[in-house]
N, C-alpha and C. Protein backbone atom coordinates (compact mmCIF):
# COMPACT_ATOMS: atom_id res chain seq x y z
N UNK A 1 26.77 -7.80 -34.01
CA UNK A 1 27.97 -8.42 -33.53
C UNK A 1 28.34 -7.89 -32.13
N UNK A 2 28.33 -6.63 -32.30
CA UNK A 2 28.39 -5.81 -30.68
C UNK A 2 27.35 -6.63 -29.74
N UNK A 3 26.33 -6.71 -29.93
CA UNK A 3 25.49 -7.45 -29.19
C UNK A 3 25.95 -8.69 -28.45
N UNK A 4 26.62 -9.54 -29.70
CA UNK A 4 27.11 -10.82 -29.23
C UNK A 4 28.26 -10.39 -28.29
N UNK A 5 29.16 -10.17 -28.63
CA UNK A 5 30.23 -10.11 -27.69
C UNK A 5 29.99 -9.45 -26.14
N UNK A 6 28.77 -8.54 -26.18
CA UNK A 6 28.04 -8.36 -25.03
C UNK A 6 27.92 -9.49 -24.24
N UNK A 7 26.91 -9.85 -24.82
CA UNK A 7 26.65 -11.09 -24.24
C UNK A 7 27.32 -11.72 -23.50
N UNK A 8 28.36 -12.23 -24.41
CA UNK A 8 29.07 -13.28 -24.12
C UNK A 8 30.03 -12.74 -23.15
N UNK A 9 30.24 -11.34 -23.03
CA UNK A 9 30.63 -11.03 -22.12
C UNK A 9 30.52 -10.87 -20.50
N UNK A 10 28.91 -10.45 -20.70
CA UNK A 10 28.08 -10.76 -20.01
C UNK A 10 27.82 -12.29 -19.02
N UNK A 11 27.36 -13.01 -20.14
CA UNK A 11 27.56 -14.36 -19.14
C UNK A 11 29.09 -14.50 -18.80
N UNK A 12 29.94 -14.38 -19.37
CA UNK A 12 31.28 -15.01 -18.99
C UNK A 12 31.66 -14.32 -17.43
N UNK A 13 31.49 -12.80 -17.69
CA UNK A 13 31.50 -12.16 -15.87
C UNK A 13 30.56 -12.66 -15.22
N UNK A 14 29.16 -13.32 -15.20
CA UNK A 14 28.18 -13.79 -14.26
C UNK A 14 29.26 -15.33 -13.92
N UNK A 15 29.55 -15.74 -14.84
CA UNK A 15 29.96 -17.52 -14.33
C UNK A 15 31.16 -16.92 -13.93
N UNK A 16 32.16 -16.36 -14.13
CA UNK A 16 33.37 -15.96 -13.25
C UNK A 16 32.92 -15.68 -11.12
N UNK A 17 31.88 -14.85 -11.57
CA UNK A 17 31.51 -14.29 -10.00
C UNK A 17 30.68 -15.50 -9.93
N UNK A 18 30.07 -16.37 -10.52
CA UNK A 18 29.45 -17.58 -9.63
C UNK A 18 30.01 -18.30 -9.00
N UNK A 19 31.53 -18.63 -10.02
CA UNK A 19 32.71 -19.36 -9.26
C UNK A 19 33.28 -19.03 -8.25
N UNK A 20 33.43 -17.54 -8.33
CA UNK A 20 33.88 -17.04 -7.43
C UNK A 20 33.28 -17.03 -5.68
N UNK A 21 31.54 -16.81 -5.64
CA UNK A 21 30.82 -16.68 -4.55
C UNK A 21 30.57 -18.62 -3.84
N UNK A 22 30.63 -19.59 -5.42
CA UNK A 22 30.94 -21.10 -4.96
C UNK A 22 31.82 -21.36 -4.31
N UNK A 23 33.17 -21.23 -4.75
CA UNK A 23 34.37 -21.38 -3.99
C UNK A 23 34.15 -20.99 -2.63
N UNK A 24 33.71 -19.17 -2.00
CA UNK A 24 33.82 -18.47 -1.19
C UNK A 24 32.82 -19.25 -0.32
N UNK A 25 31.84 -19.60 -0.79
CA UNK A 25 30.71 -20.57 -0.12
C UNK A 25 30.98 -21.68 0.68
N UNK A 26 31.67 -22.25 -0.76
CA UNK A 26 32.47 -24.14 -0.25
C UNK A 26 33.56 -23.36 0.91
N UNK A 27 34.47 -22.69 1.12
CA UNK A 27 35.27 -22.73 1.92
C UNK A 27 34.92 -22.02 3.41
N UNK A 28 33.85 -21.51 3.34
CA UNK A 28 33.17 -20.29 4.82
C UNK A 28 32.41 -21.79 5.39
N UNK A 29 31.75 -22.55 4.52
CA UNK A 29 31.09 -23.54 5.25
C UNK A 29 30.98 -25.17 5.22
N UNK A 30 32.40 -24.93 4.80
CA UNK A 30 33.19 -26.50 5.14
C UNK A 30 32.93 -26.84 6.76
N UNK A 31 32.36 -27.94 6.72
CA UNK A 31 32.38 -28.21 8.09
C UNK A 31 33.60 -29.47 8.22
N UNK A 32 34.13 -29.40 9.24
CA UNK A 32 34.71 -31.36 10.17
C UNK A 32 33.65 -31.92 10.08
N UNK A 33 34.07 -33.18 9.96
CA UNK A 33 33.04 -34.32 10.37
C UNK A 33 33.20 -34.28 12.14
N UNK A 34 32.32 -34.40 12.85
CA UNK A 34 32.58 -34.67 14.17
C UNK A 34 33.60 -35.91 14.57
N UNK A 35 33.58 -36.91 13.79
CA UNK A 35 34.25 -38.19 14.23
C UNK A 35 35.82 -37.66 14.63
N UNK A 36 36.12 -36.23 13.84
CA UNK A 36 37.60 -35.54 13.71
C UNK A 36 37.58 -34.80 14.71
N UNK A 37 36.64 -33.50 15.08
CA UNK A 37 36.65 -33.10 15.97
C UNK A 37 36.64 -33.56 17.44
N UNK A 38 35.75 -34.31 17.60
CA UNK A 38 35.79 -34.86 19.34
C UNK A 38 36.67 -35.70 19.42
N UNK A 39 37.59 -36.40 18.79
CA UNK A 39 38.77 -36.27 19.39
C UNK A 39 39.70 -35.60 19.93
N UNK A 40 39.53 -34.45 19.39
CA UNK A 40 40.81 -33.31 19.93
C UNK A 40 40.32 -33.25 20.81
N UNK A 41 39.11 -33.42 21.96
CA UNK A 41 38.78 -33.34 22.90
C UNK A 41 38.59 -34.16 23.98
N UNK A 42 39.45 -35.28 23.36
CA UNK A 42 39.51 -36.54 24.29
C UNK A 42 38.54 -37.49 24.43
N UNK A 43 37.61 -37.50 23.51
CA UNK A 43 36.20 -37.77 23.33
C UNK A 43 36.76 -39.51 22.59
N UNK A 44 36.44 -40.76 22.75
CA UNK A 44 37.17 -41.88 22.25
C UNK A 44 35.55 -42.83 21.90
N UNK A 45 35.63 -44.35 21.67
CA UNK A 45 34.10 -44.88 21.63
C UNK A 45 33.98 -45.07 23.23
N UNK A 46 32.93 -45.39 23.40
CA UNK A 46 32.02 -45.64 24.35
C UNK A 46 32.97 -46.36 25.28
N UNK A 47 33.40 -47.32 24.54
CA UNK A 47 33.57 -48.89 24.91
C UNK A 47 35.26 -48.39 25.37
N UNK A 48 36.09 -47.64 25.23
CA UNK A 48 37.03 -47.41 25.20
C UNK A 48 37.40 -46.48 26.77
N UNK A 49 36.41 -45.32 26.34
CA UNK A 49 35.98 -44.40 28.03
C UNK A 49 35.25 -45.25 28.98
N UNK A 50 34.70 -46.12 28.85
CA UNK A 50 34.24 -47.03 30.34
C UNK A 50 35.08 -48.24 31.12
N UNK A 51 35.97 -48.52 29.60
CA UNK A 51 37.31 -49.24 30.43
C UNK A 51 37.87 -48.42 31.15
N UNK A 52 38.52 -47.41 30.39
CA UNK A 52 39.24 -46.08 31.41
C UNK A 52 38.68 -45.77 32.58
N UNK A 53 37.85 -45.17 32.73
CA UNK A 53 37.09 -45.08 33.83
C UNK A 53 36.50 -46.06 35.08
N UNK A 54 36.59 -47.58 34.17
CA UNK A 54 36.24 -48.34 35.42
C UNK A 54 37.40 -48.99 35.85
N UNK A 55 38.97 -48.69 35.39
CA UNK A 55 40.06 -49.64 35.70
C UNK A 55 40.20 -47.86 36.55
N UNK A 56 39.85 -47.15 36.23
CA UNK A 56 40.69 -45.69 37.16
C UNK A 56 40.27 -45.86 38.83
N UNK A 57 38.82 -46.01 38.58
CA UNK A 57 38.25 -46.69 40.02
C UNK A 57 38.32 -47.91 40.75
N UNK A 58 38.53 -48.84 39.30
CA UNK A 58 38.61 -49.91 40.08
C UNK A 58 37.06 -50.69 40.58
N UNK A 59 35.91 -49.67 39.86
CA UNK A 59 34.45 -50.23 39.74
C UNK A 59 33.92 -50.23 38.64
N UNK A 60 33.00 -51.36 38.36
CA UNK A 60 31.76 -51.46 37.18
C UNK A 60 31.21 -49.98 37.37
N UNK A 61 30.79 -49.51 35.94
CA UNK A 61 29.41 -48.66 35.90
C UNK A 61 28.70 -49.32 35.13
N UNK A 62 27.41 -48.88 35.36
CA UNK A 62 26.01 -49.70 34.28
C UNK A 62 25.42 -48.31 34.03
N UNK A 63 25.04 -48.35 32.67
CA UNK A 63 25.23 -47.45 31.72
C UNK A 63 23.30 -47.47 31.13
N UNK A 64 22.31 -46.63 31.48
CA UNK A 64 20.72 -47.05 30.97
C UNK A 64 21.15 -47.98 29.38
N UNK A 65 20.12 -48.59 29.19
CA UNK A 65 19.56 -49.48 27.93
C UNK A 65 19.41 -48.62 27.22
N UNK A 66 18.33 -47.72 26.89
CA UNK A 66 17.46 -46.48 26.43
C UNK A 66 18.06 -45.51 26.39
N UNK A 67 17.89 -45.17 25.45
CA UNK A 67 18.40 -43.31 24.63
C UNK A 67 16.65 -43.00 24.54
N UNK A 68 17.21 -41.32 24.51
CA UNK A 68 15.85 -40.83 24.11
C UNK A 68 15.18 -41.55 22.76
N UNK A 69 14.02 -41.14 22.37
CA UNK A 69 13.34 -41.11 20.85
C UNK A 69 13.68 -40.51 20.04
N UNK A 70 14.73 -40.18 19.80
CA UNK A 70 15.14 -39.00 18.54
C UNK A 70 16.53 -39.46 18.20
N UNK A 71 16.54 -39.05 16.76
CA UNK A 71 17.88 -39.31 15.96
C UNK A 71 19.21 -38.92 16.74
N UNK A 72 20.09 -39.66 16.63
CA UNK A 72 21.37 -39.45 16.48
C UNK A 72 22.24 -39.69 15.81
N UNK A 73 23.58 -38.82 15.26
CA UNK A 73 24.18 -39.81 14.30
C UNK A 73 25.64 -40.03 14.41
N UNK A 74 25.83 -39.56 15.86
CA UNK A 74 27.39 -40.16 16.74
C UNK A 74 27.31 -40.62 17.94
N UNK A 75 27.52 -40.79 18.42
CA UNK A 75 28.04 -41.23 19.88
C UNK A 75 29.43 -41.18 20.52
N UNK A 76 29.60 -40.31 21.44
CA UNK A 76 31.23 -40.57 21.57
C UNK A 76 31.24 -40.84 23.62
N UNK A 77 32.61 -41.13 23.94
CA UNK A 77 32.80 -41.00 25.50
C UNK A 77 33.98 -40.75 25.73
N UNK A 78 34.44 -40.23 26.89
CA UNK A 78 35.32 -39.54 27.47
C UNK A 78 35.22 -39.80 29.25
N UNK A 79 36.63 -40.46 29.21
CA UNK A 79 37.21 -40.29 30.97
C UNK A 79 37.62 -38.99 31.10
N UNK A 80 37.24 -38.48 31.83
CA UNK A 80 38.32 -37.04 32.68
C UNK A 80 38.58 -37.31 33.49
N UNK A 81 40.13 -37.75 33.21
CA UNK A 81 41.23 -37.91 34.37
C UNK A 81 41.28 -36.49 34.43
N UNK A 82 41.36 -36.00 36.09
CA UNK A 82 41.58 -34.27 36.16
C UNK A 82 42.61 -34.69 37.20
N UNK A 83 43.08 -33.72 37.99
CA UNK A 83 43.97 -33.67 39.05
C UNK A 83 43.50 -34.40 40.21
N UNK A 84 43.84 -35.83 40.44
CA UNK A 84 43.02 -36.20 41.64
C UNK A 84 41.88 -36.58 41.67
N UNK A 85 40.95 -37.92 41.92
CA UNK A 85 39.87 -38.34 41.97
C UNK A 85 38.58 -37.39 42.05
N UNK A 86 38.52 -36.60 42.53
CA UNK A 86 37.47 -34.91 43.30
C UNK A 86 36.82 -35.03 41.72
N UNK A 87 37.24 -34.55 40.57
CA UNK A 87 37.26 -34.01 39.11
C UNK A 87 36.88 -34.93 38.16
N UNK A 88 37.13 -36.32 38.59
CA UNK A 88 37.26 -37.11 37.57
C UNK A 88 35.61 -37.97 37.07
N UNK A 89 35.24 -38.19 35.86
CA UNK A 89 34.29 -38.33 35.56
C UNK A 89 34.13 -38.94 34.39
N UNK A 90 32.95 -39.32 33.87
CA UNK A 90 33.08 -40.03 32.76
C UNK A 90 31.87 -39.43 32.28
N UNK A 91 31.93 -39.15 30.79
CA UNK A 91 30.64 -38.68 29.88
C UNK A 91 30.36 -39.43 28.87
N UNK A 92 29.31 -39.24 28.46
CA UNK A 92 28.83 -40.73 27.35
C UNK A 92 27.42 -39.14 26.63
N UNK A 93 28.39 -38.65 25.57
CA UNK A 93 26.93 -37.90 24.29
C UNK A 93 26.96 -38.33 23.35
N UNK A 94 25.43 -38.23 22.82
CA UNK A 94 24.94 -38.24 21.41
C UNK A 94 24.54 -36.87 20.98
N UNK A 95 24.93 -36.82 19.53
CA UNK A 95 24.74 -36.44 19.34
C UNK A 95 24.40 -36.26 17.33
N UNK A 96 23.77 -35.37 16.83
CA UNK A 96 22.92 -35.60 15.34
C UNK A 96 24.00 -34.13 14.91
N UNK A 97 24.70 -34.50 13.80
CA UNK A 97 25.26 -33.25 12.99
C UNK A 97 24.86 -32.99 11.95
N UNK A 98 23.36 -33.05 11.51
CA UNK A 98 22.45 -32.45 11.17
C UNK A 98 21.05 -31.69 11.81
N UNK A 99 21.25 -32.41 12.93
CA UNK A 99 20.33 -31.40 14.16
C UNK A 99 20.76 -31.05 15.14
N UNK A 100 21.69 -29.98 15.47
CA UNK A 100 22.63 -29.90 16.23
C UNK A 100 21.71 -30.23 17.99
N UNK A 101 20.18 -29.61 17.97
CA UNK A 101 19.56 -29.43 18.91
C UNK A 101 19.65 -31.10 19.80
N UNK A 102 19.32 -31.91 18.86
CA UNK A 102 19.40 -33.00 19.45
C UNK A 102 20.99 -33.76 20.05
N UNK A 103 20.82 -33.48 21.33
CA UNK A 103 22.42 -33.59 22.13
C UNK A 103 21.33 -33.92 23.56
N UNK A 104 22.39 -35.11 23.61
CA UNK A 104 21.83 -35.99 24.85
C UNK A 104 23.19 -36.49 25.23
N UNK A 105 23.58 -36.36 27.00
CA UNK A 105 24.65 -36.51 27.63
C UNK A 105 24.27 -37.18 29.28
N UNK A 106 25.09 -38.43 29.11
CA UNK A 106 25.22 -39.06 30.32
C UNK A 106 26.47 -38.87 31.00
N UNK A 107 26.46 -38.09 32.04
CA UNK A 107 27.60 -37.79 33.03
C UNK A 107 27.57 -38.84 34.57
N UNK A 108 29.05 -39.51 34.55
CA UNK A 108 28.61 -40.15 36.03
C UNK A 108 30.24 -39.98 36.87
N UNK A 109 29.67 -40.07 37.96
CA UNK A 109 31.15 -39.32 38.72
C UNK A 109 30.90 -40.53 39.93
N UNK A 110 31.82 -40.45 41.36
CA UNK A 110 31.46 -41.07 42.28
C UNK A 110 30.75 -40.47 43.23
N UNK A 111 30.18 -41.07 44.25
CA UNK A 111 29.40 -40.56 45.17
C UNK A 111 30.38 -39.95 46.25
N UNK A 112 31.42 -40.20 45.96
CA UNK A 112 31.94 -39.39 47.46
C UNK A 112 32.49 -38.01 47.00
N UNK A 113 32.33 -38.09 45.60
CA UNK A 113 32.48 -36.12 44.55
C UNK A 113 31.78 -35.96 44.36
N UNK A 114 30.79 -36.38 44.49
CA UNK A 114 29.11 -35.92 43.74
C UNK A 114 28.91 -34.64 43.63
N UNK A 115 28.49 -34.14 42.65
CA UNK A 115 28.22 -32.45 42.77
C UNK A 115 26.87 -32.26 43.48
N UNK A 116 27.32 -30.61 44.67
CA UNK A 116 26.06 -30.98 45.39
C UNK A 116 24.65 -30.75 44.36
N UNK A 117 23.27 -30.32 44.41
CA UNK A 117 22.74 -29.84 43.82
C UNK A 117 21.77 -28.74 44.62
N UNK A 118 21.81 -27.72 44.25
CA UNK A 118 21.16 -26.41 44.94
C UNK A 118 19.55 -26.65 44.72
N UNK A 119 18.71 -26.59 46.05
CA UNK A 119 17.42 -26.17 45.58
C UNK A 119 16.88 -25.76 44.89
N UNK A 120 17.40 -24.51 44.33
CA UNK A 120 16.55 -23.19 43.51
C UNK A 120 16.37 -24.18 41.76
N UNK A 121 17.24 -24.82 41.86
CA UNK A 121 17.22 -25.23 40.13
C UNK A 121 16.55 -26.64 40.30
N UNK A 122 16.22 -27.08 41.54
CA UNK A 122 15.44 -28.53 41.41
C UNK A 122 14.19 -27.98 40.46
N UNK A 123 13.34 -28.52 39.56
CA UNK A 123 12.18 -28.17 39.22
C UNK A 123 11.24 -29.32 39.70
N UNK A 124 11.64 -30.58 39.56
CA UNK A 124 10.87 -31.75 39.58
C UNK A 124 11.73 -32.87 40.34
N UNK A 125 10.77 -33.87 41.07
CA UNK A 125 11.09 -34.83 41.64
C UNK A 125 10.70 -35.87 42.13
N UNK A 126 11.46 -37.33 41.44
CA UNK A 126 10.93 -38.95 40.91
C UNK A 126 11.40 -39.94 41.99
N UNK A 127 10.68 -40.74 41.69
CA UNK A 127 11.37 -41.99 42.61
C UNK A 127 11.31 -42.74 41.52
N UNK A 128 12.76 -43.52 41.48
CA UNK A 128 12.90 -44.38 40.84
C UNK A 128 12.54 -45.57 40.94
N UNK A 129 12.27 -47.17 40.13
CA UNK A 129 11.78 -47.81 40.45
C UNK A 129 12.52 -48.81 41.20
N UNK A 130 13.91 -48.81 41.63
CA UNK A 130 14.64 -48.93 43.25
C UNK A 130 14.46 -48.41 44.05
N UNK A 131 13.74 -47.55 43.97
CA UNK A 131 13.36 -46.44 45.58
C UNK A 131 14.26 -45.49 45.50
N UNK A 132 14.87 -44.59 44.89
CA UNK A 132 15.99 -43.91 44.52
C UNK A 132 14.99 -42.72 44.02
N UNK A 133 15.94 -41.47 44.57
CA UNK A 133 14.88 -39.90 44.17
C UNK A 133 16.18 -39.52 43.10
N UNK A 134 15.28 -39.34 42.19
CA UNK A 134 15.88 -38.37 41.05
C UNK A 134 15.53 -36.91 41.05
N UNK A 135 16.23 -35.87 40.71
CA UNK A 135 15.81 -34.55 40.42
C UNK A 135 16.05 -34.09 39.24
N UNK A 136 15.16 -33.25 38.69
CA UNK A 136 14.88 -32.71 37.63
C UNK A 136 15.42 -31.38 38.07
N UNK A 137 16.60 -31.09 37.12
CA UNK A 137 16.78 -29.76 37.36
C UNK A 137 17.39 -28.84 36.04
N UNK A 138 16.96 -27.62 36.37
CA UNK A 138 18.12 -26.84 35.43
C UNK A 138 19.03 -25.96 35.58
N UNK A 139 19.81 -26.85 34.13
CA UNK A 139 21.21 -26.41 34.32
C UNK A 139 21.62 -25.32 33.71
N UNK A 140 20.77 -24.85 32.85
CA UNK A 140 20.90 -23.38 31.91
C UNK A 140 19.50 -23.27 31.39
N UNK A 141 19.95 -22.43 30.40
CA UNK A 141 18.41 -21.73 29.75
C UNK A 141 18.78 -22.71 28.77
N UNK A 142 19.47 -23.15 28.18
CA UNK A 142 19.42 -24.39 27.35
C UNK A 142 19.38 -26.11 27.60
N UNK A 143 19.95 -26.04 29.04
CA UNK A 143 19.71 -27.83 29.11
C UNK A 143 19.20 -27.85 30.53
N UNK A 144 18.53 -29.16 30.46
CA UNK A 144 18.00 -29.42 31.92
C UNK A 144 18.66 -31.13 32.15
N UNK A 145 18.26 -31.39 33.52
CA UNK A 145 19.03 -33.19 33.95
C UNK A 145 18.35 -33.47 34.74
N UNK A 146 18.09 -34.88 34.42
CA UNK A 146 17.80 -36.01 35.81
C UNK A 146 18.94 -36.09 36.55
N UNK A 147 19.46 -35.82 37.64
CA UNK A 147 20.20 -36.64 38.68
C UNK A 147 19.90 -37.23 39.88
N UNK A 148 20.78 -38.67 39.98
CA UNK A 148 20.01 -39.70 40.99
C UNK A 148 21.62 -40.33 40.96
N UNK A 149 21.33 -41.21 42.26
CA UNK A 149 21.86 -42.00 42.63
C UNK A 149 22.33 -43.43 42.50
N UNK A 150 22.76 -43.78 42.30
CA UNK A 150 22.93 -45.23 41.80
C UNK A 150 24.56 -46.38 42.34
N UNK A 151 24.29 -47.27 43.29
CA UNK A 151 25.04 -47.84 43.76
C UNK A 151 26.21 -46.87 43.83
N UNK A 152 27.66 -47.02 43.59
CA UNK A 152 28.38 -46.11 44.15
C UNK A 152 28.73 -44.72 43.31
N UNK A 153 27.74 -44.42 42.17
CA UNK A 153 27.93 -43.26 41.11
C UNK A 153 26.85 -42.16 41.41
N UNK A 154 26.93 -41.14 40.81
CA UNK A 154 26.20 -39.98 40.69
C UNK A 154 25.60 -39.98 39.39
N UNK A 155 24.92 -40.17 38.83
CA UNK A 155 24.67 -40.07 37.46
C UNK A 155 23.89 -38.60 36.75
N UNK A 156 23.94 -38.21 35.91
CA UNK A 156 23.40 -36.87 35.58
C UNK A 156 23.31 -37.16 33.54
N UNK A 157 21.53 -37.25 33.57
CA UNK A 157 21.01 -37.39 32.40
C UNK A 157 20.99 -36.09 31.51
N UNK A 158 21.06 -34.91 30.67
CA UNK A 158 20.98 -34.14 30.39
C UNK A 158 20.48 -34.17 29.05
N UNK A 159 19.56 -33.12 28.88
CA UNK A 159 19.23 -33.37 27.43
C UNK A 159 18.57 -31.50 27.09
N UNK A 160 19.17 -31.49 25.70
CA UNK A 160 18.68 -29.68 25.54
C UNK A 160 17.42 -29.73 25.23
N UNK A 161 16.84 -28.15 25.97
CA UNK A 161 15.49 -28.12 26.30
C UNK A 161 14.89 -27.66 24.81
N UNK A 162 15.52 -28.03 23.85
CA UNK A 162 14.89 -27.21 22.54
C UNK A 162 14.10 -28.64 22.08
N UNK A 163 14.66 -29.49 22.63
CA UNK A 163 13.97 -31.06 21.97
C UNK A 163 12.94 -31.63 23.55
N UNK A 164 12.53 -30.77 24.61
CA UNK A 164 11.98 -31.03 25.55
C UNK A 164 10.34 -31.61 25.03
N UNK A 165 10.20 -31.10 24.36
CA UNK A 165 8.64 -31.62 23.64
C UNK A 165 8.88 -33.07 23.34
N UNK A 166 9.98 -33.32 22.43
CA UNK A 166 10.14 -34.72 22.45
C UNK A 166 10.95 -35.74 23.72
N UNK A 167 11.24 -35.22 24.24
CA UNK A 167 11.93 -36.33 25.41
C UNK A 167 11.81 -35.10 26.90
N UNK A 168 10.69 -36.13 27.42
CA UNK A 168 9.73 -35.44 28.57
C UNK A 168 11.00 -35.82 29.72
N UNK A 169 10.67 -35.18 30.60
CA UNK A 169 11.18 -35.87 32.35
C UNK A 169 10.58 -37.23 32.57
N UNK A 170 9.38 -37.21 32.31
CA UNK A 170 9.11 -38.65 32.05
C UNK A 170 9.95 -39.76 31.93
N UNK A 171 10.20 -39.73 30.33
CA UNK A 171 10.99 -39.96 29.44
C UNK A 171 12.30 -40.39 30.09
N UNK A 172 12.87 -39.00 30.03
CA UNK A 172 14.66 -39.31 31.24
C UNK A 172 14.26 -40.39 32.65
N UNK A 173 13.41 -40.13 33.26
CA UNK A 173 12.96 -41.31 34.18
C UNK A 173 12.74 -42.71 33.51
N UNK A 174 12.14 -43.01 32.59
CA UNK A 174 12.31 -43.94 31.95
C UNK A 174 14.05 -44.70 31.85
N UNK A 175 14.30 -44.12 31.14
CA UNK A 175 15.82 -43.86 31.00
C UNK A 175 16.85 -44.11 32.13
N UNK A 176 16.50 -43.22 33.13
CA UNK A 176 17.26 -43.76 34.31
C UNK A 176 16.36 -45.10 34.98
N UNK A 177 15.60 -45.30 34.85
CA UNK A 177 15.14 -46.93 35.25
C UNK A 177 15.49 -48.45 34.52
N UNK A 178 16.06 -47.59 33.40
CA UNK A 178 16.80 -48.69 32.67
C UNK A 178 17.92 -49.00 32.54
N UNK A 179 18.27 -48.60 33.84
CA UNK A 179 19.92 -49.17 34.42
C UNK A 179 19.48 -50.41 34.96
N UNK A 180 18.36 -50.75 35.49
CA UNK A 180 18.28 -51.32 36.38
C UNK A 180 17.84 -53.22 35.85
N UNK A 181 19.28 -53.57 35.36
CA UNK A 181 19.11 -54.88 34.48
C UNK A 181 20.01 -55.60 35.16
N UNK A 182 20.14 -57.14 34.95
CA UNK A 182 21.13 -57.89 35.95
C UNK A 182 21.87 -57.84 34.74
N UNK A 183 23.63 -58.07 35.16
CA UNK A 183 24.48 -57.46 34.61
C UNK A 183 25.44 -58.76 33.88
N UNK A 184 25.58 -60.12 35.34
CA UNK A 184 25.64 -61.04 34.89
C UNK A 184 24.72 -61.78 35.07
N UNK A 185 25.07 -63.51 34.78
CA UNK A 185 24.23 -64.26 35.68
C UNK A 185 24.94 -65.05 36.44
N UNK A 186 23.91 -65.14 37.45
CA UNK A 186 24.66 -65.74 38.91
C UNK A 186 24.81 -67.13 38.71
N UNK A 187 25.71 -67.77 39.37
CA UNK A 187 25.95 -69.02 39.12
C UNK A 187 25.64 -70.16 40.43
């Protein structure tokens, strides 16, 4: 009989502390859904940040066709209205919240703020198929960018270098050549 009540004692403290380390589990690694988070960051759809941004200027942007080859499973965009035209910009990421690595970001500003870009971090450099030079550069030990020129924007492709095996400079050249679509038709 001693035995039993062992037991049963036994399992009953193991499933108490299982509950206990479940609970402690479920609550350390509750995540947000992103759709919650990037809002607090001003982050809206696509379609929402390119109105903003093109009634702020007062110009069209054209936005590539082509995303990289790899999963994503949000998309968000964001105007940054900052103090004064100098700051202001528009971003367009994807991104997978199951692979955090895969994060791909289109930044475009105007040409008369353009950020300059320093030699030392050029690595590589394209001509686009408008005659337009793109540079390959990096921007950290984690991400690198195409930036090029494009009618009156700056554009800046970025993508983290942990998924560089799958989406080459190549690739981002691809990408930035696929802006290059007629937008309406002429009449």
């Amino acid at each position: 009989m001693k035995k039993v009540i062992l037991l049963v004692m036994l399992i009953f403290s193991m499933l108490c502390g299982l509950n206990i380390d479940a609970a402690s589990a479920n609550s350390i690694h509750e995540v947000r859904p992103l759709e919650e988070t990037y809002p607090e960051y001003g982050y809206k759809t696509v379609e929402e940040a390119v109105n903003e941004f093109e009634q702020h200027f007062n110009q069209s942007i054209k936005l590539p066709l082509r995303i990289p080859p790899i999963k994503f499973t949000h998309h968000f965009g964001r105007f940054n209205d900052l103090d004064g035209d100098i700051n202001d910009s528009f971003e367009l990421i994807y991104i997978n919240s199951q692979s955090p690595e895969n994060q791909y970001e289109i930044a475009v500003r105007p040409l008369e703020h353009k950020i300059p870009i320093e030699d030392k971090r050029v690595v590589e450099v394209f001509t686009l198929k408008n005659g337009n030079e793109a540079k390959l550069i990096n921007i950290s030990d984690s991400f690198e960018a195409l930036v090029f020129e494009r009618d009156h924007w700056q554009y800046k492709l970025s993508i983290n270098k942990k998924i560089s095996d799958k989406v080459s400079s190549e690739m981002l050249v691809e990408i930035a050549n696929s802006i290059d679509y007629p937008s309406e038709k002429k009449k």
